[in-house]
Every structure is written in C-alpha cells, then in structure tokens.
Protein backbone atom coordinates (compact mmCIF):
# COMPACT_ATOMS: atom_id res chain seq x y z
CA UNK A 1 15.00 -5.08 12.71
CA UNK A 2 13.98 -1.63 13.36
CA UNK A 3 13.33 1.36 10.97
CA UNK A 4 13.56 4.69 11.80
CA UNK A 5 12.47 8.30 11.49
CA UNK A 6 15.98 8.64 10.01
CA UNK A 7 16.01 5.96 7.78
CA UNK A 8 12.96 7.26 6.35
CA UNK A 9 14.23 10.49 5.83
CA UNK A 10 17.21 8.95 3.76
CA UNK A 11 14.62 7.46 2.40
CA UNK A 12 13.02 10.83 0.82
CA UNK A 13 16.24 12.11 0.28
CA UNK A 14 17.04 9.59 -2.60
CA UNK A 15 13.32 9.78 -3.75
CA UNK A 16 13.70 13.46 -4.09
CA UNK A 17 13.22 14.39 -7.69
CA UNK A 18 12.09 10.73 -8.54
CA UNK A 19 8.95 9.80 -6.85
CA UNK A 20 5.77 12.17 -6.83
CA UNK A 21 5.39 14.41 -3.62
CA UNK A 22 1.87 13.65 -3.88
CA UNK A 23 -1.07 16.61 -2.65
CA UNK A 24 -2.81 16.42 0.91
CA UNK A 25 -6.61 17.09 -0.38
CA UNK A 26 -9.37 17.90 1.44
CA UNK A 27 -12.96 17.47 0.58
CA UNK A 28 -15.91 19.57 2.29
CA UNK A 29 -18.45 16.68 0.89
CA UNK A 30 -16.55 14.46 2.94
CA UNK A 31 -15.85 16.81 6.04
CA UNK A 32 -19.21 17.50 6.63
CA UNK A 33 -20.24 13.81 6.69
CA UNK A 34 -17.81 12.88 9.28
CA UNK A 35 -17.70 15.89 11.12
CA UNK A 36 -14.28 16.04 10.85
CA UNK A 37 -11.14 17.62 9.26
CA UNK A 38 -9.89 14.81 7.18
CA UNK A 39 -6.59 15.35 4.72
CA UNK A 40 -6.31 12.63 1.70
CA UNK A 41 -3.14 11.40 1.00
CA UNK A 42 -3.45 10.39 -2.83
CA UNK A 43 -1.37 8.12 -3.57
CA UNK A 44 -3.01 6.76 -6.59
CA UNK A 45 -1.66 9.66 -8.51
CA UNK A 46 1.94 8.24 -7.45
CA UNK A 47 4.12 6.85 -10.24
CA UNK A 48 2.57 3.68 -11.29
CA UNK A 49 -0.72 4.70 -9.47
CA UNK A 50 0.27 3.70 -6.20
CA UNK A 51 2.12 3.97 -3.41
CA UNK A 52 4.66 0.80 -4.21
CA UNK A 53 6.68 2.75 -6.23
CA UNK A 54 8.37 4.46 -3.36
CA UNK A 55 9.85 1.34 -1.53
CA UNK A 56 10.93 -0.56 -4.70
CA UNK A 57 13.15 2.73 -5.70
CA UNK A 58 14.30 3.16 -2.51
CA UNK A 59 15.76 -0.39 -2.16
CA UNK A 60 16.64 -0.89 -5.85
CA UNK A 61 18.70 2.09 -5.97
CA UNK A 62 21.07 1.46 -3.41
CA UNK A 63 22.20 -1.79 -5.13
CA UNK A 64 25.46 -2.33 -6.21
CA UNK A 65 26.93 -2.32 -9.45
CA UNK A 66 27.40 -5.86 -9.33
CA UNK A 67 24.09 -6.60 -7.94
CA UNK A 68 22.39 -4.71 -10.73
CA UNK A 69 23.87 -6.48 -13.65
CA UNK A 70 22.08 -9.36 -12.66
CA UNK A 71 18.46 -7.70 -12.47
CA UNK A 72 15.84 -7.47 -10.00
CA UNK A 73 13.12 -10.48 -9.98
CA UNK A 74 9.72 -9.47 -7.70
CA UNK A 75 6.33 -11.48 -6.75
CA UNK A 76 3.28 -9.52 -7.03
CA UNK A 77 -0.55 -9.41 -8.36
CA UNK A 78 0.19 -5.50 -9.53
CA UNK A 79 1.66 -2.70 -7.63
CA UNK A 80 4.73 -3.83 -6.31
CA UNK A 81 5.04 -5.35 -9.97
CA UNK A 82 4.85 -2.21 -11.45
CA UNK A 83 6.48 0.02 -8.83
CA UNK A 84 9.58 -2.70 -9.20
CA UNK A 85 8.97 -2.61 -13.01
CA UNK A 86 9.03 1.14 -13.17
CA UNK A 87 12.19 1.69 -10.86
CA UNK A 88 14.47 -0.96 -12.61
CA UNK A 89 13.33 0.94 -15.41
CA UNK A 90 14.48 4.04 -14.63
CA UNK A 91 17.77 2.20 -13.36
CA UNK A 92 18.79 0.44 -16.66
CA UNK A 93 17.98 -3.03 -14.81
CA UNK A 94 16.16 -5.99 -16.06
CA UNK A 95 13.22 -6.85 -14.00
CA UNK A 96 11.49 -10.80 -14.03
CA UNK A 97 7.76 -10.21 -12.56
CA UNK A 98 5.84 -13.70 -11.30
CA UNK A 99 2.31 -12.70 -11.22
CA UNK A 100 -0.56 -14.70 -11.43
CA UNK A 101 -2.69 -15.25 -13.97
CA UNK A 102 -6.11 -13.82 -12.11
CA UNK A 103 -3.96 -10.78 -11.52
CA UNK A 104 -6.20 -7.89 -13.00
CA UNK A 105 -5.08 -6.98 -16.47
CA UNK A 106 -4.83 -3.49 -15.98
CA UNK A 107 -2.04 -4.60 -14.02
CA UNK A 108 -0.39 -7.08 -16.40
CA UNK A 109 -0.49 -4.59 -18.90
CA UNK A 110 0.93 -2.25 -17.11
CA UNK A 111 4.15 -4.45 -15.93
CA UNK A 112 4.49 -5.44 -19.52
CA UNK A 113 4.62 -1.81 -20.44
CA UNK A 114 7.21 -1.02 -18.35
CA UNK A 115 9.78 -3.57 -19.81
CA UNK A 116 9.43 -6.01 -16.83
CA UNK A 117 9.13 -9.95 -18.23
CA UNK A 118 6.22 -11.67 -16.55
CA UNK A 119 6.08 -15.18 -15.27
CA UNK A 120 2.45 -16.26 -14.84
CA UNK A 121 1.43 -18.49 -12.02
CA UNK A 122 -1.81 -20.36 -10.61
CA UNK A 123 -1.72 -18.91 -6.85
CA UNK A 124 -4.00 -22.31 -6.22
CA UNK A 125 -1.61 -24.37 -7.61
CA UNK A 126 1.86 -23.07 -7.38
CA UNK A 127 4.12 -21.46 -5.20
CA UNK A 128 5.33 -18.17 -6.02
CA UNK A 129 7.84 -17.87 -3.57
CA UNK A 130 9.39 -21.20 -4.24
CA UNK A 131 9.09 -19.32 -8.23
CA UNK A 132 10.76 -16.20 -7.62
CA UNK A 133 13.51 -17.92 -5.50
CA UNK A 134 14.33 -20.59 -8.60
CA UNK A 135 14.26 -17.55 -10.63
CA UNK A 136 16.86 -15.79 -8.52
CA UNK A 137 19.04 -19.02 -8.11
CA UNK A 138 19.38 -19.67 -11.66
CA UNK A 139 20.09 -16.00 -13.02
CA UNK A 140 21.36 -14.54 -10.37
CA UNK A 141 18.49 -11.73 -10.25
CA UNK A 142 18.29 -9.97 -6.38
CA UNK A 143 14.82 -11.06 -4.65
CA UNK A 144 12.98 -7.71 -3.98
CA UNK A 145 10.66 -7.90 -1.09
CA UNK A 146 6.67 -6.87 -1.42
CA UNK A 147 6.91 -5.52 1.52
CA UNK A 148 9.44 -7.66 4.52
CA UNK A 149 12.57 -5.39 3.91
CA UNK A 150 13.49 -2.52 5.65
CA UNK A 151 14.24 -0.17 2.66
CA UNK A 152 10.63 -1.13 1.49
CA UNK A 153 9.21 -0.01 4.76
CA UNK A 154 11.44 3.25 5.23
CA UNK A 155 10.63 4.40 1.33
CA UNK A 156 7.21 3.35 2.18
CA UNK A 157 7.03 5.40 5.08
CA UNK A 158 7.98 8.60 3.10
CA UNK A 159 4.17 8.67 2.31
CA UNK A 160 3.39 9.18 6.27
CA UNK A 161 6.64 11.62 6.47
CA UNK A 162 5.18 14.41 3.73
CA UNK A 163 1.60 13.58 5.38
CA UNK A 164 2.85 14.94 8.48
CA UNK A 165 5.01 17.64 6.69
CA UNK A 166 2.39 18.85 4.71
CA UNK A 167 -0.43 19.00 7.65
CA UNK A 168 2.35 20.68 9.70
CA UNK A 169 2.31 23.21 6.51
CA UNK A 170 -1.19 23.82 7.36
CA UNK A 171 -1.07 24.29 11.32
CA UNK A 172 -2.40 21.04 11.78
CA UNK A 173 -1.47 17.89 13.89
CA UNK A 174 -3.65 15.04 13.19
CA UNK A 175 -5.49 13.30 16.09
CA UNK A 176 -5.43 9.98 13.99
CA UNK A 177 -4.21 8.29 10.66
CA UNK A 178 -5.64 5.44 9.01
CA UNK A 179 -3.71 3.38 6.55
CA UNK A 180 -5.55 0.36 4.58
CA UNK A 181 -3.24 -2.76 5.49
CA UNK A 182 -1.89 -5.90 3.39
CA UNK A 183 1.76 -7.33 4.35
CA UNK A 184 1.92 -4.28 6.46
CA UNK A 185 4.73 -2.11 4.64
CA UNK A 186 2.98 1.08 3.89
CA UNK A 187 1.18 0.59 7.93
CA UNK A 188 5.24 -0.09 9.51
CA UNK A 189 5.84 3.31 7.45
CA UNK A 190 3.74 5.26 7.84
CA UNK A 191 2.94 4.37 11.95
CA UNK A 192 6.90 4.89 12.07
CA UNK A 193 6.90 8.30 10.30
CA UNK A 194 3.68 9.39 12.48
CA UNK A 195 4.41 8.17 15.65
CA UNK A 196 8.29 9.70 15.39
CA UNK A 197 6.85 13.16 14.81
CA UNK A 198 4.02 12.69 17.04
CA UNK A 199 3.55 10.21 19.69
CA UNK A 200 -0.25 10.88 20.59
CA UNK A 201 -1.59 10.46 17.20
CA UNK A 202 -3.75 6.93 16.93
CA UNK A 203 -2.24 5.14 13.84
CA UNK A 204 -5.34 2.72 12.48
CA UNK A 205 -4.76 -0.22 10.15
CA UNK A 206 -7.55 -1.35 7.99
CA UNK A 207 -8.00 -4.58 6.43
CA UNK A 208 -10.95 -6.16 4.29
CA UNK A 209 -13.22 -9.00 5.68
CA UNK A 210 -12.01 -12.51 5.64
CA UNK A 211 -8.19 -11.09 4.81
CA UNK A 212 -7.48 -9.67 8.34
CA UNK A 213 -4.48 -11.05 9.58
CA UNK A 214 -3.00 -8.16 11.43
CA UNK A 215 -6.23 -7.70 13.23
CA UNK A 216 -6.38 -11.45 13.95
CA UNK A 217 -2.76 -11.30 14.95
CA UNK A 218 -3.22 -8.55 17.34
CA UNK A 219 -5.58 -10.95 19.51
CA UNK A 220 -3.55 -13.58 19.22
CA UNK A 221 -0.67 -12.23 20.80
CA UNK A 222 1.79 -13.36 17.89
CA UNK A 223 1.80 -13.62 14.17
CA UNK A 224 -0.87 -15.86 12.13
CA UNK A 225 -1.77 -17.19 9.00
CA UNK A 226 -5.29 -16.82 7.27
CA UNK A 227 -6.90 -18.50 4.01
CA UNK A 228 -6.57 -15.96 1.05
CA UNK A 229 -8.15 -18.29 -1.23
CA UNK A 230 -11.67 -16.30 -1.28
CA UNK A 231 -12.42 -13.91 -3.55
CA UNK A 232 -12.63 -10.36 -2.77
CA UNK A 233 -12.41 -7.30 -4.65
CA UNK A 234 -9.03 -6.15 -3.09
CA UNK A 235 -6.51 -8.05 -4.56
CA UNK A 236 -3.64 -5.64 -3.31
CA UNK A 237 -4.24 -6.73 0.65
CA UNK A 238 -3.65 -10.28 0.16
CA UNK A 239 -0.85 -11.01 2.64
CA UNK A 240 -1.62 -14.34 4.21
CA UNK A 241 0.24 -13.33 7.00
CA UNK A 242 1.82 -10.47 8.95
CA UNK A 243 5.57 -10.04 7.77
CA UNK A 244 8.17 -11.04 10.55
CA UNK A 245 9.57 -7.15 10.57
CA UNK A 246 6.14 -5.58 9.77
CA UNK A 247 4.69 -7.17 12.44
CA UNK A 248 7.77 -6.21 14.62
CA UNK A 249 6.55 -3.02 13.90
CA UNK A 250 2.70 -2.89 13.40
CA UNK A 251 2.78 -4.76 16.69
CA UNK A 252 4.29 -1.49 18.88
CA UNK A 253 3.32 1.09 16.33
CA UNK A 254 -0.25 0.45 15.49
CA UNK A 255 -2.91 1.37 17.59
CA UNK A 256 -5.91 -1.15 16.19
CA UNK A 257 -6.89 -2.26 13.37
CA UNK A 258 -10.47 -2.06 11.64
CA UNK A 259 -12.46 -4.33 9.14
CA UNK A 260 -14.79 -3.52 6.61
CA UNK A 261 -16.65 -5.25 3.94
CA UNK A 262 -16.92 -6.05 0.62
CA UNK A 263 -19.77 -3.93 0.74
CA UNK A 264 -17.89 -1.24 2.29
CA UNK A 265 -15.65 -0.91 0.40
CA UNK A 266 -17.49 -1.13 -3.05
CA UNK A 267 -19.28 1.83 -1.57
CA UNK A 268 -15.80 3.68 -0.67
CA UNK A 269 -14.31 2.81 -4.62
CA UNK A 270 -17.87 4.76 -5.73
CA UNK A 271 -17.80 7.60 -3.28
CA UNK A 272 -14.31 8.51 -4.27
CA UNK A 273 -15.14 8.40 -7.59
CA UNK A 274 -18.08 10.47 -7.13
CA UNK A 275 -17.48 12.58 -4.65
CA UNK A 276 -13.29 13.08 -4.78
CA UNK A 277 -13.01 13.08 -8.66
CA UNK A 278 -10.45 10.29 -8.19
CA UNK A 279 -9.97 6.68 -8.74
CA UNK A 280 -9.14 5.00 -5.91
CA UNK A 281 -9.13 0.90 -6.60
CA UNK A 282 -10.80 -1.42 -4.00
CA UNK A 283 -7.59 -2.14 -1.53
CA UNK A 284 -6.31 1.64 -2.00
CA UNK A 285 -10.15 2.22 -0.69
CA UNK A 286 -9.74 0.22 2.78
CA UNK A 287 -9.26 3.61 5.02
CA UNK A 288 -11.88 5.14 3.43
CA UNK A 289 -14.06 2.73 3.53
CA UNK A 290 -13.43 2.31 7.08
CA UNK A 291 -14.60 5.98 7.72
CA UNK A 292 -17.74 5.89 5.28
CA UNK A 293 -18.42 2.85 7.28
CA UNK A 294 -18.68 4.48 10.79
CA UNK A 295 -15.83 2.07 11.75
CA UNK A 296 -14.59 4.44 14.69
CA UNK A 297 -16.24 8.22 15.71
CA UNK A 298 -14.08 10.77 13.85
CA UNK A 299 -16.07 13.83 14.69
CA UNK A 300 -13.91 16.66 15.89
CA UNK A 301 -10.86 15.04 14.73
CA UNK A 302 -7.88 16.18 12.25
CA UNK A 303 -7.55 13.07 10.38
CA UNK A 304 -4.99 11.85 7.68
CA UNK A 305 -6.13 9.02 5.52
CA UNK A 306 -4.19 7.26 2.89
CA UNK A 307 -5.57 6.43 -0.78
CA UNK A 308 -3.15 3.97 -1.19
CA UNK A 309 -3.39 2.95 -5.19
CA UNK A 310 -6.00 3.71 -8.31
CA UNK A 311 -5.17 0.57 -10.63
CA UNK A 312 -8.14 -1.13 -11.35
CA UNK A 313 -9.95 -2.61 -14.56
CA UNK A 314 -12.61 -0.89 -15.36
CA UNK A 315 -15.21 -3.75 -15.03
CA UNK A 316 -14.41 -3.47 -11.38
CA UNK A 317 -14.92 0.08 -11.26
CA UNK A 318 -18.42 -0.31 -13.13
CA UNK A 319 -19.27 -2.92 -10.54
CA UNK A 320 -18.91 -0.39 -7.54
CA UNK A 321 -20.73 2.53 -9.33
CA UNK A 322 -23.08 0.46 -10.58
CA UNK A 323 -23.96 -1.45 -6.86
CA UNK A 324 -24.17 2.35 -5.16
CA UNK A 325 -24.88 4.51 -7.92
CA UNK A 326 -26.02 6.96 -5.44
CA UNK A 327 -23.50 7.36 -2.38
C-alpha cells in the first residue's frame, strides 16, 4: 500500500490548526562543525514532545462515529502513547494504553495525564500485541497502529512536507535529509514528502547499534527480525522489525541507512542540550548523532535533519551531560 504526496497533504490539511507547525532552526555552532548548512526540524517542541502526535490525529480523526464510541486502544513505551493519548483527548474518545513497565516514567506520567488508562506489561514476558488485540476484542476499542498504517505514515510525513516548505521559504533545496529510524513511520514520511518534491535529495535513515533492522534489512534483500532485548538508551527505536508497508516504502524511498552508538548518541542528547538550547531525548537524537559522528561527509551540503522527540527522565539526561560534559 502506497502513500502519497497527496495523501500527505490531506494529511496537513486536517492537522491544520491542531498540530504544531514546528520552526526549521539553524545553528552556526553546528554549521561550522560540519561545514555545512544544516536546518533542524524540532519536533520535540511538537504536542506531546514529539513527532507521534501527528499520525495518531491524523488517523484518529477520520474515524467514524461509530468507531469512536468504542475508543481507541494503542501499544507503546511513550510517544505514540501520548500522541494517541493526546488526540483521543482532544476527540472526546477513551484511549486504553499497554505500555510496559520499564517504559520511562516521564512517559507514563505523561499518558496518565492525558486521560489515557494504562495497561502495564513485562516486554520479556508478555506479548503486547497479543494484549492490545484481547483488549480490542473484548471492548470493541479500534487498534491504532505505532507506525504500520497508512494515515500514520501520511500524518507522519507532514513533518518532511513543512521541512521542505519551509527550506523552500528560504531559497533552499536540501542535498540530503536524515531521519532517526524505529518501525519506519516518520522515515516512509518523510522520504515520501522529500522525494515527491525533490527526487535528487538523499533521504538517510538512522538507527542505534544493535537495533538496526532497516539497515540489516537493506542487505538482506527482504524484511528481518533483530533481538531488542538489550538495553540501550533509545527506547523510542525499538521496532524488532521493519513494518510490512514501511518497508514497502523505506525499501524504494530511502537511500541508506547509518548506525551510531550508544556513545554517539549520548554525545548528540548533550550537544543539543548544550549547544541548541533544546532537549532532544536519546532516539529523537539518532540523526544528529549520526552527523556529530562523522557518519557520512556533509560539507557543502544543505541538510535537513529531524529532532524527532524531547521526552526523557531526567536521570537520562544527567547521564549524557554528565558522560560528555564538554562536547
């Protein structure tokens, strides 16, 4: 199943008024390390602090009455928790959230907040899928997607459509985008929304170490699974595999896709903090870290880059700033 320019379009149409147009930033600090011209999509300061908000609107909204008197039940460790909490919210819908119990508590808390009822989960132990699906059978609640659904992808892929609108705004045309990469929803977006409006830009996926299935799945020639039982310090880019339409995508869209580290991206989570003035959590970090990293040459280049989310407890954040407290 295909998504188009057009359905991301419709996309920002119904967003329009409800979801943040977020700023494309600049920062000389940053410019003059990379040699480059690099525009910061921020969409940590999106409703909910990230970028999740967008897709769960976009697909909630266009329920129908019938469907929304049951409520909306999701699966997520945070964001798309929050962004489904927060848009059944502003749609007068209930909203049953299975989470699991390692999930970080900024993000429980802010789920609660929102009106959503949690239902915690061991993700070594139990199924959340299998959860979410009893949920829905037994209450008739509509399944909302993390990221496999097309109105997820095309309201996700309004973030790459005002990217592109607002560096045409400025007389520029980036050379190259870079997108940190989980199930692949924002990536199928935003490569969508960028490659529609301009073929020749390279579209760049980044994953963290040990959690790159898209990467992995690129050499392989087809879709694969990975083990995302290790710990890491992005908990939003835990996908254990491509999604069957996000891959359809990714697969045509996406030029490559980059790695980085724990390490990396510790370093990227302090240099935004220090160097940006924002707060950018570990998987909303990926691009950047990927660029701080010297993952690919960048000099010369007009480059986009997407800060994909900002919720993070602040132990975490103390843990980056204090492992580089000089970046």
């Amino acid at each position: 199943m295909a998504v188009t320019l057009e359905d991301i379009s419709r996309a920002a149409a119904r967003l329009q008024g409800v979801a943040i147009k977020t700023p494309l930033l600049q920062s000389n600090v940053l410019n003059q390390r990379l040699g480059a011209e690099v525009f910061l999509k921020p969409e940590c300061l999106q409703h909910i602090g990230a970028f999740k908000f967008r897709g769960a609107y976009n697909r909630i909204c266009q329920l129908s009455d019938t469907e929304k008197a049951f409520g909306v039940v999701a699966y997520s460790s945070g964001n798309h928790a929050q962004g489904v909490a927060y848009a059944a919210k502003l749609l007068g819908l209930r909203a049953t959230i299975v989470m699991p119990t390692d999930a970080p508590a900024i993000k429980q808390e802010g789920t609660e907040k929102l009106g959503a009822t949690i239902r915690f989960y061991d993700r070594h132990s139990e199924s959340r899928e299998d959860i979410a699906a009893e949920i829905a059978e037994s209450t008739g609640a509509i399944l909302i997607p993390a990221f496999d659904d097309v109105d997820i992808i095309a309201g996700q892929g309004t973030a790459g459509l005002e990217l592109m609108q607002q560096l045409a705004d400025n007389d520029r045309v980036p050379d190259s985008v870079f997108s940190p990469c989980g199930g692949g929803g924002l990536l199928a977006g935003v490569s969508t929304a960028v490659k529609a409006l301009h073929p020749p830009t390279r579209v760049y996926g980044v994953e963290p170490e040990y959690f790159d299935d898209h990467r992995r799945s690129k050499l392989a020639g087809e879709r694969v699974s990975i083990d995302v039982n290790r710990p890491t310090l992005c908990d939003a880019l835990l996908a254990p595999t491509p999604g069957e339409i996000t891959w359809s995508i990714n697969s045509e869209m996406v030029d490559d896709y980059l790695v980085v580290s724990e390490d990396d991206i510790a370093y990227a989570v302090s240099y935004a903090f220090r160097y940006l003035k924002l707060v950018v959590e570990p998987g909303g970090a990926a691009a950047l870290a990927a660029l701080l990293g010297n993952k690919l040459e960048v000099a010369g280049e007009t480059v986009g880059l997407v800060l994909s989310g900002g919720n993070m407890d602040p132990q975490t954040l103390q843990h980056c700033l204090q492992q580089y407290p000089s970046v």
